[in-house]
C-alpha atoms as a PDB file:
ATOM      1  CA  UNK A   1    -147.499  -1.250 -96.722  1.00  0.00           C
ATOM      2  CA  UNK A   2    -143.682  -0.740 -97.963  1.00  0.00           C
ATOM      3  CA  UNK A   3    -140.980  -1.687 -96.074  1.00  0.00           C
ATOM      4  CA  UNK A   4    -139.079   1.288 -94.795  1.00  0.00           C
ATOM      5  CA  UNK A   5    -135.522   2.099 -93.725  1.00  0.00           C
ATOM      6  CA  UNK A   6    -134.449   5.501 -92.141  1.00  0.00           C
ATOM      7  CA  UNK A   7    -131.833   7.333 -92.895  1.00  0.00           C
ATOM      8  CA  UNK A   8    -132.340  10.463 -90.991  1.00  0.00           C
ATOM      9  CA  UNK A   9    -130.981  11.022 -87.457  1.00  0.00           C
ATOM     10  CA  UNK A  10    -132.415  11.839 -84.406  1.00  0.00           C
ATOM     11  CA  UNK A  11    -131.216  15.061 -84.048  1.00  0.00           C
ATOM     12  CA  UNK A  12    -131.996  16.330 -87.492  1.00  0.00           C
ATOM     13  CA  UNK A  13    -135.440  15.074 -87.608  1.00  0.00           C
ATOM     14  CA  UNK A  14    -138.095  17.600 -87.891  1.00  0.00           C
ATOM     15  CA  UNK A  15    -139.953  17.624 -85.098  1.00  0.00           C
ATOM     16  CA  UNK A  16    -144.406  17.668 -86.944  1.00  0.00           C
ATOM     17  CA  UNK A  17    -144.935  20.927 -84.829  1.00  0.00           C
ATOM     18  CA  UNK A  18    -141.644  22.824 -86.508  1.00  0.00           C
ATOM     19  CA  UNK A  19    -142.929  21.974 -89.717  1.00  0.00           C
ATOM     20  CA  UNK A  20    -144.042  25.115 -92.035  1.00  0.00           C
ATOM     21  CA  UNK A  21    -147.600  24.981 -91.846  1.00  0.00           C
ATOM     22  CA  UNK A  22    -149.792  25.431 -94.731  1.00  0.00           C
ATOM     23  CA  UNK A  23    -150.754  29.627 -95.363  1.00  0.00           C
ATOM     24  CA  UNK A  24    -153.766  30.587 -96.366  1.00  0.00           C
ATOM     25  CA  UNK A  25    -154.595  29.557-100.267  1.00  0.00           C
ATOM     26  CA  UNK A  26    -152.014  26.953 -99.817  1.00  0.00           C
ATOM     27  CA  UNK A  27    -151.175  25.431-102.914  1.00  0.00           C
ATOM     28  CA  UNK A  28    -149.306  22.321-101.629  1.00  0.00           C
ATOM     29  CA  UNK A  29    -150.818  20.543 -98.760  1.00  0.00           C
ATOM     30  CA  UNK A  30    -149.940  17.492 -96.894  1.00  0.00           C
ATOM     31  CA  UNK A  31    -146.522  16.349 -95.606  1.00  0.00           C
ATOM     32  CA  UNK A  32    -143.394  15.195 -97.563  1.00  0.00           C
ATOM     33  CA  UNK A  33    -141.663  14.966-100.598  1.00  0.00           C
ATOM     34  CA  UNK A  34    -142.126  11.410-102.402  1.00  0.00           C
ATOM     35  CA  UNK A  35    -140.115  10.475-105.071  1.00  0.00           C
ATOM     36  CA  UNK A  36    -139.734   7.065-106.819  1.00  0.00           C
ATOM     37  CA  UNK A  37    -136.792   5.995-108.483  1.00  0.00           C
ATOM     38  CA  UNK A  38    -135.342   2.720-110.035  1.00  0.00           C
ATOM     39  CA  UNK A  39    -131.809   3.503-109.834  1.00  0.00           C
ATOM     40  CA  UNK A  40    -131.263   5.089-113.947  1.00  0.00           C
ATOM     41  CA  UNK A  41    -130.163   8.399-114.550  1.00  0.00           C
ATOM     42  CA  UNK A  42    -133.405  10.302-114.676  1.00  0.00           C
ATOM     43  CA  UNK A  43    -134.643   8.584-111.437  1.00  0.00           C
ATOM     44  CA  UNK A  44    -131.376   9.925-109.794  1.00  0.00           C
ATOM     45  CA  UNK A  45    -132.123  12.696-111.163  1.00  0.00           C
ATOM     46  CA  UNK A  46    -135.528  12.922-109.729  1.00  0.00           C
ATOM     47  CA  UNK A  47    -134.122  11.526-106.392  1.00  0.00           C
ATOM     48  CA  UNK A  48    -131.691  14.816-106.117  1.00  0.00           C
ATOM     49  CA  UNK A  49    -134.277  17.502-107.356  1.00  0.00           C
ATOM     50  CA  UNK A  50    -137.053  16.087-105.042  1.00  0.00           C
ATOM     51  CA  UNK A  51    -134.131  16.515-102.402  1.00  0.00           C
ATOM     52  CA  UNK A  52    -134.020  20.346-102.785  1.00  0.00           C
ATOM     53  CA  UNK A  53    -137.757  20.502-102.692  1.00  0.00           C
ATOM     54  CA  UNK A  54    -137.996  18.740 -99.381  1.00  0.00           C
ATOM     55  CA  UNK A  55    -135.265  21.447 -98.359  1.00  0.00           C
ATOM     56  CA  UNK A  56    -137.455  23.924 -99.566  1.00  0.00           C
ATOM     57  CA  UNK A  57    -139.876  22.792 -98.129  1.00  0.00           C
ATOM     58  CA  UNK A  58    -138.532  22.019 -94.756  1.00  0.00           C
ATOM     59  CA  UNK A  59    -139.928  18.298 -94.857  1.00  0.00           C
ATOM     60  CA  UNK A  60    -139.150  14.769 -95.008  1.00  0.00           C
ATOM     61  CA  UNK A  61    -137.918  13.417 -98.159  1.00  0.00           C
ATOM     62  CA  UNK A  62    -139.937   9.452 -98.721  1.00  0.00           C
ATOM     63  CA  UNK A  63    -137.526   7.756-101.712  1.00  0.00           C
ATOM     64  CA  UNK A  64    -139.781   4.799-103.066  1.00  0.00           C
ATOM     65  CA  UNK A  65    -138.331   1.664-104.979  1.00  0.00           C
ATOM     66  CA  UNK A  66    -139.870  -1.842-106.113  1.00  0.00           C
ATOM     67  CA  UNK A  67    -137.879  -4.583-104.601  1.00  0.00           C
ATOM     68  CA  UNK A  68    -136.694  -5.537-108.141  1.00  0.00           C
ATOM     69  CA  UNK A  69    -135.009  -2.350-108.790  1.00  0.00           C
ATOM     70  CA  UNK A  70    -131.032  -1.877-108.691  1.00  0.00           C
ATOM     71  CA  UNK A  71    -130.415  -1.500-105.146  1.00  0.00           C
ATOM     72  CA  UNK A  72    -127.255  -0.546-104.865  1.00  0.00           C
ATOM     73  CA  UNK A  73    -128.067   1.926-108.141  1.00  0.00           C
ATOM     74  CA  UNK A  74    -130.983   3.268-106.021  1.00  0.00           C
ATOM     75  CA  UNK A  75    -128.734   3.771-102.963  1.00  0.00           C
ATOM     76  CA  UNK A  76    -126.120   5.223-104.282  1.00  0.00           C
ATOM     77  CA  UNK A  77    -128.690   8.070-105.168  1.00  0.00           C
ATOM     78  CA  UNK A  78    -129.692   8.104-102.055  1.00  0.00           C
ATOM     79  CA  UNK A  79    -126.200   8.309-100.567  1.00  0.00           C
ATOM     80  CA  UNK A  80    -125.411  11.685-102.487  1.00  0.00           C
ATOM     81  CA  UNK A  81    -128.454  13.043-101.451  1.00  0.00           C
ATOM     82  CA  UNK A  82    -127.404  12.422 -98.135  1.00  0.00           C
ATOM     83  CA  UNK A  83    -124.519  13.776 -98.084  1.00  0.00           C
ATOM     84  CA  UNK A  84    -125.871  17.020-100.003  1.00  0.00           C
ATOM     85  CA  UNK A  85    -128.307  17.426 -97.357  1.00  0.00           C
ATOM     86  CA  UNK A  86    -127.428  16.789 -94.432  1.00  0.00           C
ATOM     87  CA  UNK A  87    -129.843  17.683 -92.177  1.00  0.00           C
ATOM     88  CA  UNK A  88    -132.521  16.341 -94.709  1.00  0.00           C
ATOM     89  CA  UNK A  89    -134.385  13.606 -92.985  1.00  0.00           C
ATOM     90  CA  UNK A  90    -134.328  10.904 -95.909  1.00  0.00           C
ATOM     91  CA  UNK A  91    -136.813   7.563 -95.405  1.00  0.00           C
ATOM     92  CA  UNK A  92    -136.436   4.437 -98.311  1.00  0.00           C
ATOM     93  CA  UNK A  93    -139.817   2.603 -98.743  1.00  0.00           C
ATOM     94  CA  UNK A  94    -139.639  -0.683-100.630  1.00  0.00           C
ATOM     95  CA  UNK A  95    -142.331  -1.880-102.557  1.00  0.00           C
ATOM     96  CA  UNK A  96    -142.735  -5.578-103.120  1.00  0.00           C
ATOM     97  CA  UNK A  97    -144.340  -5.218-106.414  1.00  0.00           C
ATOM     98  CA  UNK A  98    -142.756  -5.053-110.034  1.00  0.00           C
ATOM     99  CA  UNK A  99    -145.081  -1.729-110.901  1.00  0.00           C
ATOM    100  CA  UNK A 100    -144.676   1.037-108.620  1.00  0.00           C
ATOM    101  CA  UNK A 101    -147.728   2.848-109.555  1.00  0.00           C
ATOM    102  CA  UNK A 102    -150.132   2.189-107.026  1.00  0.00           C
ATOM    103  CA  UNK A 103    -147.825   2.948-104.035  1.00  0.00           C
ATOM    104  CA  UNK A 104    -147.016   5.757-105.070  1.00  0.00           C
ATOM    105  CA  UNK A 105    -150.914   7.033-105.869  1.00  0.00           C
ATOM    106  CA  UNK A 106    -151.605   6.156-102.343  1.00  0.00           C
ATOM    107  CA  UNK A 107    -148.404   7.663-101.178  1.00  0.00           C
ATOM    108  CA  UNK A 108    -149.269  10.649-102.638  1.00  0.00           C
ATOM    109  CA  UNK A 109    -152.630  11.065-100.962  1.00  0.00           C
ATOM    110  CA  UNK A 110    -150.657  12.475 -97.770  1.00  0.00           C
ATOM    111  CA  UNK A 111    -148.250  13.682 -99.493  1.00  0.00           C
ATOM    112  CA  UNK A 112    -147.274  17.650-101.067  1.00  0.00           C
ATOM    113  CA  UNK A 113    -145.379  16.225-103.646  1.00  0.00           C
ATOM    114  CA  UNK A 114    -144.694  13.361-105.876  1.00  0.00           C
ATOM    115  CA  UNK A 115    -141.666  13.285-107.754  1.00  0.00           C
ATOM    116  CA  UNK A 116    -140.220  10.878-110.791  1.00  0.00           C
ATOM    117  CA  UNK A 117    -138.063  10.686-113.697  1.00  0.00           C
ATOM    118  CA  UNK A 118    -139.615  11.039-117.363  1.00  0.00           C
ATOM    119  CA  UNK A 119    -138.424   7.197-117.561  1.00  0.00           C
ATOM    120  CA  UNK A 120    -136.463   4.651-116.233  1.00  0.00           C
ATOM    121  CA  UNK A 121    -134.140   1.165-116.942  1.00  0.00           C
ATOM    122  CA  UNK A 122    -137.095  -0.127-118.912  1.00  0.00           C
ATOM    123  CA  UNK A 123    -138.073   2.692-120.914  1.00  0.00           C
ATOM    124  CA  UNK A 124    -134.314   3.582-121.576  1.00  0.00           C
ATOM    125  CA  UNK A 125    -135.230   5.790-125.000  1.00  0.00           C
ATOM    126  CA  UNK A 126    -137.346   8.404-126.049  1.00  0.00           C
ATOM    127  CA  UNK A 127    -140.672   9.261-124.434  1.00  0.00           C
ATOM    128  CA  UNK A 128    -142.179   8.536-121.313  1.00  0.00           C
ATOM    129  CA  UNK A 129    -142.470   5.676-118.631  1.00  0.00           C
ATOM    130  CA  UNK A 130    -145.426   3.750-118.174  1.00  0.00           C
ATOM    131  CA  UNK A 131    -146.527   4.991-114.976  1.00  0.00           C
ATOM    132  CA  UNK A 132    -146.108   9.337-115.615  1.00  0.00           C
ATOM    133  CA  UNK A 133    -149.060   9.891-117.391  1.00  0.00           C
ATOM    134  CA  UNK A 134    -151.548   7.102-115.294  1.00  0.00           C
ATOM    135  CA  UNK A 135    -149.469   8.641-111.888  1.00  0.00           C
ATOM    136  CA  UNK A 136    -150.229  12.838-113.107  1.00  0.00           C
ATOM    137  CA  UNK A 137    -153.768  11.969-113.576  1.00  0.00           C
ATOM    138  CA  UNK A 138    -154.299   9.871-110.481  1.00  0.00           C
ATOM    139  CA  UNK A 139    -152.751  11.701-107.486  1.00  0.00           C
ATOM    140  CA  UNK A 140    -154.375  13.964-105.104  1.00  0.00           C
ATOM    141  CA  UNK A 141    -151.093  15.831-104.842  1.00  0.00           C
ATOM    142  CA  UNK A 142    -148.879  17.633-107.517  1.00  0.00           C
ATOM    143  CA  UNK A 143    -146.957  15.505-109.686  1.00  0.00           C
ATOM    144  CA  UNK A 144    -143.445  16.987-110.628  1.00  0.00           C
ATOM    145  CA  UNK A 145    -142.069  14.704-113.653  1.00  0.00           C
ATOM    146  CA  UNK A 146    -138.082  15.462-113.988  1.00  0.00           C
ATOM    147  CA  UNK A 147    -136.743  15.816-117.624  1.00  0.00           C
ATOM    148  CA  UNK A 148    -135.080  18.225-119.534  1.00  0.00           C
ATOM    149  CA  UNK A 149    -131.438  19.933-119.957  1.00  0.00           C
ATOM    150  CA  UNK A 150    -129.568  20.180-117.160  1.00  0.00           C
ATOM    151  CA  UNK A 151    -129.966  23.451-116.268  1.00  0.00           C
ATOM    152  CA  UNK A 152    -133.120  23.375-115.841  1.00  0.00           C
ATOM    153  CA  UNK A 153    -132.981  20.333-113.816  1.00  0.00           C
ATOM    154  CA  UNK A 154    -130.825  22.035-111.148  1.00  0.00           C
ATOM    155  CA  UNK A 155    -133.085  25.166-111.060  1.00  0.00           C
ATOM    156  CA  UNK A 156    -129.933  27.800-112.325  1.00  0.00           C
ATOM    157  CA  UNK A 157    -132.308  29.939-114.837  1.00  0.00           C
ATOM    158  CA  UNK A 158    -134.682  31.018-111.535  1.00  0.00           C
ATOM    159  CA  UNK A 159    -138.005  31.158-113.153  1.00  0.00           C
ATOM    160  CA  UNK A 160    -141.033  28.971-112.898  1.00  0.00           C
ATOM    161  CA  UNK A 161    -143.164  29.152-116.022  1.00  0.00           C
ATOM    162  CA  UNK A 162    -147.042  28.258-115.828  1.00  0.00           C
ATOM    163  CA  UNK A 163    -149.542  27.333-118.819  1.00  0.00           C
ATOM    164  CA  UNK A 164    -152.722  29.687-118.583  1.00  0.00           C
ATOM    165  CA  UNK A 165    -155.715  28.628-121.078  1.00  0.00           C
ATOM    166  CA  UNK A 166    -158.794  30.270-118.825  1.00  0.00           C
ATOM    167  CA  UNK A 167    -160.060  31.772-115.957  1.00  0.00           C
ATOM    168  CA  UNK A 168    -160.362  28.714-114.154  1.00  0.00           C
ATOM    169  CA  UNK A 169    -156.729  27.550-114.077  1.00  0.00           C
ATOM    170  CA  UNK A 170    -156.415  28.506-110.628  1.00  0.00           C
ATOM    171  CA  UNK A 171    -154.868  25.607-109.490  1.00  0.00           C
ATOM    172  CA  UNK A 172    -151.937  25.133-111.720  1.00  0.00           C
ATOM    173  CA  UNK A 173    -151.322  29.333-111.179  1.00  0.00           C
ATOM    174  CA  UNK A 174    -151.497  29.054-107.370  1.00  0.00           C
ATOM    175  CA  UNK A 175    -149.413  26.110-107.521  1.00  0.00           C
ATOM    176  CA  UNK A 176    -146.566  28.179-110.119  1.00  0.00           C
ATOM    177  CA  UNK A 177    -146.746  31.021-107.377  1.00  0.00           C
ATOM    178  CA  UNK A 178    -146.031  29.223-104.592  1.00  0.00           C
ATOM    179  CA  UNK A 179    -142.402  27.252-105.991  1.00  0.00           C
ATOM    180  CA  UNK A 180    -141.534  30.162-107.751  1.00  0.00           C
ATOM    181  CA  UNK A 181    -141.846  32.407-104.329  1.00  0.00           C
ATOM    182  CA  UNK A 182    -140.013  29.398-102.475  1.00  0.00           C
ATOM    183  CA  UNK A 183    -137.510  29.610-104.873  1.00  0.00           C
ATOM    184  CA  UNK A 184    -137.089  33.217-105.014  1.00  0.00           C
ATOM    185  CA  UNK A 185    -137.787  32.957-108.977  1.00  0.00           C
ATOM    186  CA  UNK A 186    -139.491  34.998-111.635  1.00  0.00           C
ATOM    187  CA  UNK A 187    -142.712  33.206-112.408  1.00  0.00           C
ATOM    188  CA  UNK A 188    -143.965  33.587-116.450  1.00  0.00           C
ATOM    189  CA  UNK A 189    -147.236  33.378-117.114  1.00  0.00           C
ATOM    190  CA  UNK A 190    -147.090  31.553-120.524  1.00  0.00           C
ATOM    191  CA  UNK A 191    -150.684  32.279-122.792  1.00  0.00           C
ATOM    192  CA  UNK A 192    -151.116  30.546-125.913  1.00  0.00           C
ATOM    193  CA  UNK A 193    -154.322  30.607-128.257  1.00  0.00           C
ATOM    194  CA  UNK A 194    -155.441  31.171-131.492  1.00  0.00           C
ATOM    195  CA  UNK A 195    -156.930  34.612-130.707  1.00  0.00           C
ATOM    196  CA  UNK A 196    -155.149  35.611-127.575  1.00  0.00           C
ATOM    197  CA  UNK A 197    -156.887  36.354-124.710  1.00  0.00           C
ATOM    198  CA  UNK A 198    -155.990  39.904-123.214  1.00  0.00           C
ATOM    199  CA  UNK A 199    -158.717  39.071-120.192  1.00  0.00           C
ATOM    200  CA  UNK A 200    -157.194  35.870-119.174  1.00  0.00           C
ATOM    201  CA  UNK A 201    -153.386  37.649-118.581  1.00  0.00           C
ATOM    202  CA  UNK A 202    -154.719  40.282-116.995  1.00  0.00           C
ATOM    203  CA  UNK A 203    -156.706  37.720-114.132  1.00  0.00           C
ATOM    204  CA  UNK A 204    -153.566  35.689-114.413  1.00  0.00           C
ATOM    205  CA  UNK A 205    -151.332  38.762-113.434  1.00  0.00           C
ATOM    206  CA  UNK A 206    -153.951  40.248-110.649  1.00  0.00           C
ATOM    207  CA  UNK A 207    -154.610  36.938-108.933  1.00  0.00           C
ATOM    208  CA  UNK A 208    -150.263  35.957-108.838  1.00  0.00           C
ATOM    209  CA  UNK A 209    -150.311  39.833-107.450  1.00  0.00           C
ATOM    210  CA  UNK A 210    -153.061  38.656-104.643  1.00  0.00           C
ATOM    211  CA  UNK A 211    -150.840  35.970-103.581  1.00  0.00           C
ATOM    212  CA  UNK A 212    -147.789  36.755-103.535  1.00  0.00           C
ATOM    213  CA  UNK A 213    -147.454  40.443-103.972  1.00  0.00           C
ATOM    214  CA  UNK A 214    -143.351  40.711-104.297  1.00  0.00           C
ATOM    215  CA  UNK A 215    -143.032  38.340-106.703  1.00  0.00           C
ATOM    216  CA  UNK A 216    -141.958  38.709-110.128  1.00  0.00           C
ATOM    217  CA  UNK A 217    -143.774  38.117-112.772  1.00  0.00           C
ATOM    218  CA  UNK A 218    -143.805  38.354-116.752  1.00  0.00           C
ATOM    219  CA  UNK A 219    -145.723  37.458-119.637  1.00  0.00           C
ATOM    220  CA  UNK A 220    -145.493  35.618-122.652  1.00  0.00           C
ATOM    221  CA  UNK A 221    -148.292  35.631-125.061  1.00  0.00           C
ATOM    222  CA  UNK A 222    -147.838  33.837-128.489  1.00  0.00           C
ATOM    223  CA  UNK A 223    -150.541  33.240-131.372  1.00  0.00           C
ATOM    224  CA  UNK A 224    -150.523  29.815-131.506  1.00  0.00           C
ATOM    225  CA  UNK A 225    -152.860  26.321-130.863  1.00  0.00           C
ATOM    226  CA  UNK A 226    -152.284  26.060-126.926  1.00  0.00           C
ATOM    227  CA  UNK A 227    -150.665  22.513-127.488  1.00  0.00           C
ATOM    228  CA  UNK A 228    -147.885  24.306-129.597  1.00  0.00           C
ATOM    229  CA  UNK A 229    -146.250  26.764-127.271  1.00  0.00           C
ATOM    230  CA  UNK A 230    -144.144  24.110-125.953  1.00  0.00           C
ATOM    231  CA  UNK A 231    -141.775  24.134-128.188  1.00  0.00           C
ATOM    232  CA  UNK A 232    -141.225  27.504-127.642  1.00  0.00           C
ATOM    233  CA  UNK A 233    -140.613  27.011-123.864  1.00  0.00           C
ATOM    234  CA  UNK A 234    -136.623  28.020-123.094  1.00  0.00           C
ATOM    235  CA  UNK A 235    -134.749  29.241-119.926  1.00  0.00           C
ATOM    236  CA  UNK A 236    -137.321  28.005-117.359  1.00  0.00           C
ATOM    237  CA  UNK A 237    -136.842  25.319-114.560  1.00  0.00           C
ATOM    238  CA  UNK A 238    -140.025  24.310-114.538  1.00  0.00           C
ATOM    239  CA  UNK A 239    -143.386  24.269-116.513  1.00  0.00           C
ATOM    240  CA  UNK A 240    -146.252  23.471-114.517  1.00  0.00           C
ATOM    241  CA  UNK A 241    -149.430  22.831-116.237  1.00  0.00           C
ATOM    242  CA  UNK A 242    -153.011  21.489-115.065  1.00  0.00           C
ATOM    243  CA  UNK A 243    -153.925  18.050-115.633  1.00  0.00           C
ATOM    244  CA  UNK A 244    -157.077  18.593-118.005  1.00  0.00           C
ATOM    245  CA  UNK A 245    -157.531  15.569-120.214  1.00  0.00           C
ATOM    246  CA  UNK A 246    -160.618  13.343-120.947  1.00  0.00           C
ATOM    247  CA  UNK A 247    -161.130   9.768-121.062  1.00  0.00           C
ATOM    248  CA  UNK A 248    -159.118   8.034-123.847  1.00  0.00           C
ATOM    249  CA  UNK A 249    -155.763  10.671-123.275  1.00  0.00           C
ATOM    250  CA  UNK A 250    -154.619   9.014-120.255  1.00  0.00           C
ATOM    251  CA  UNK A 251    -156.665  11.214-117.622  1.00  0.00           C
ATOM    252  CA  UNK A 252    -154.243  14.419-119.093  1.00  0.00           C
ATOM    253  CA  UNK A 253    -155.162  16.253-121.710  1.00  0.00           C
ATOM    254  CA  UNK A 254    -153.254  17.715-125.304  1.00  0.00           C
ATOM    255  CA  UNK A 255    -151.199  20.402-123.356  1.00  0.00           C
ATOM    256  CA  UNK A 256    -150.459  18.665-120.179  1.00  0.00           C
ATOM    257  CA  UNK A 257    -149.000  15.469-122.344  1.00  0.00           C
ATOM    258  CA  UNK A 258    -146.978  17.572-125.137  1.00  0.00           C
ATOM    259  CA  UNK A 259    -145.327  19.384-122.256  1.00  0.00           C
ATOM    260  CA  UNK A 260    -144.623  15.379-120.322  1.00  0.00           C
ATOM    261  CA  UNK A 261    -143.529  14.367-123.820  1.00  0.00           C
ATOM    262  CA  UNK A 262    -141.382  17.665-124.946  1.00  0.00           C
ATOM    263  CA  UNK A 263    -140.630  20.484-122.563  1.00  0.00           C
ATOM    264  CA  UNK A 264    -136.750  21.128-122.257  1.00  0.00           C
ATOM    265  CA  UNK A 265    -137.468  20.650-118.629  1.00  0.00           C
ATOM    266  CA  UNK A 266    -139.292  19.667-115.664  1.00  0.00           C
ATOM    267  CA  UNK A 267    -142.696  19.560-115.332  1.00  0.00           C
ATOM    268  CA  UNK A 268    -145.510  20.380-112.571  1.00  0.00           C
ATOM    269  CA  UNK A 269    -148.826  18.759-112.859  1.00  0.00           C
ATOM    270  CA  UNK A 270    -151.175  20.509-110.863  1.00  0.00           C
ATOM    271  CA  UNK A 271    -154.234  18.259-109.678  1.00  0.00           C
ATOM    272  CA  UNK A 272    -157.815  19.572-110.070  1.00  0.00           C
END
């Protein structure tokens, strides 16, 4: 188990019986926000948009480092998350091990979210860390990987856009419906294919009307392989996608890693 230091007071701790409780079809069970960060610029970044979400949320925020990362990097995240949030209770786990990856999969187990940056101090160009794509195909929880233009990062275009291939992408649609209600946001439902499918937007639109029937919603549908509509993506927050994949891709599949690899900004990984 990780050593662990708390940072919120008594008096703004939140008591497990004031805690939101899950509604029906709840897309995000389980309790906290975890995030794990190595003190660089997308882990802070990470470290401060997990923040919000636990303030969302209404829950604890758990920040995870390895005991060889930057401490005082990694706290001074922490400290202007802090002092953000205020009333956030804020716990630091330490992990004595070089690779973070298992403590976090396990962390996540309990958790509603899991939270890092697209890389870190040892991945400083281009691409992705070593742990995103092993971590988005391994948790039991959603895995939000923070990237992108700034913007985006700090949620300022209000709209949560979700990747629909079929039918059966319930999860990642329940999961887009529920943030982008949270957030007060207009949630676009994003189709690409070949021969687009008229069927799938129209379940896509009735089932994000059967949960949340005030929300916004609106469509767009491009002619296009599925993989390639990320390029396309602009003036969204956040893309969340479903994990897919196969063995040999990582446990994700061809959509779920061109939008870890390219989207202009964070992305949602719903689990199966």
């Amino acid at each position: 188990m990780p050593d662990t230091l708390h940072y919120a007071r008594p008096s703004v701790l939140l008591p497990e019986q004031s805690r939101p409780r899950p509604a029906a079809g709840e897309a995000m069970p389980g309790s906290g926000v975890v995030v794990g960060t190595d003190g660089s610029y997308l882990g802070d970044r990470a470290v401060a948009w997990a923040a919000r979400h636990a303030c969302l949320l209404g829950d604890v925020l758990h920040v995870y480092q390895s005991t060889g990362a930057r401490a005082g990097a990694v706290a001074h995240g922490v400290n202007q998350v802090v002092h953000e949030y205020p009333a956030l209770p804020v716990e630091r786990h330490f992990i004595d091990a070089a690779d973070p990856l298992e403590a976090l999969v396990e962390a996540g187990a309990a958790a509603r979210l899991v939270v890092v940056g697209a890389r870190g101090r040892n991945h400083p160009g281009l691409g992705l860390g070593h742990l995103v794509r092993p971590l988005a195909a391994r948790a039991q929880c959603p895995v939000a990987v923070v990237k992108g233009h700034p913007d985006a990062i700090r949620g300022r275009h209000a709209t949560v856009s979700v990747a629909i291939g079929r039918v059966t992408d319930e999860a990642p649609l329940a999961l887009a419906v529920e943030m982008a209600a949270r957030e007060d946001a207009t949630l676009r439902v994003v189709h690409a294919a070949t021969a687009l499918g008229d069927d799938i937007v129209a379940w896509a639109l009735a089932r994000a009307a059967s949960l949340h029937p005030d929300l916004r919603v609106d469509v767009d549908a491009r002619r296009c392989l599925p993989h390639e509509f990320v390029a396309g993506i602009h003036d969204t927050d956040l893309l969340v996608v479903g994990r897919g994949g196969t063995r040999g891709q990582g446990g994700t599949g061809r959509v779920t890693n061109e939008a870890l690899f390219h989207a202009p900004c964070p992305v949602v990984v719903a689990p199966v």
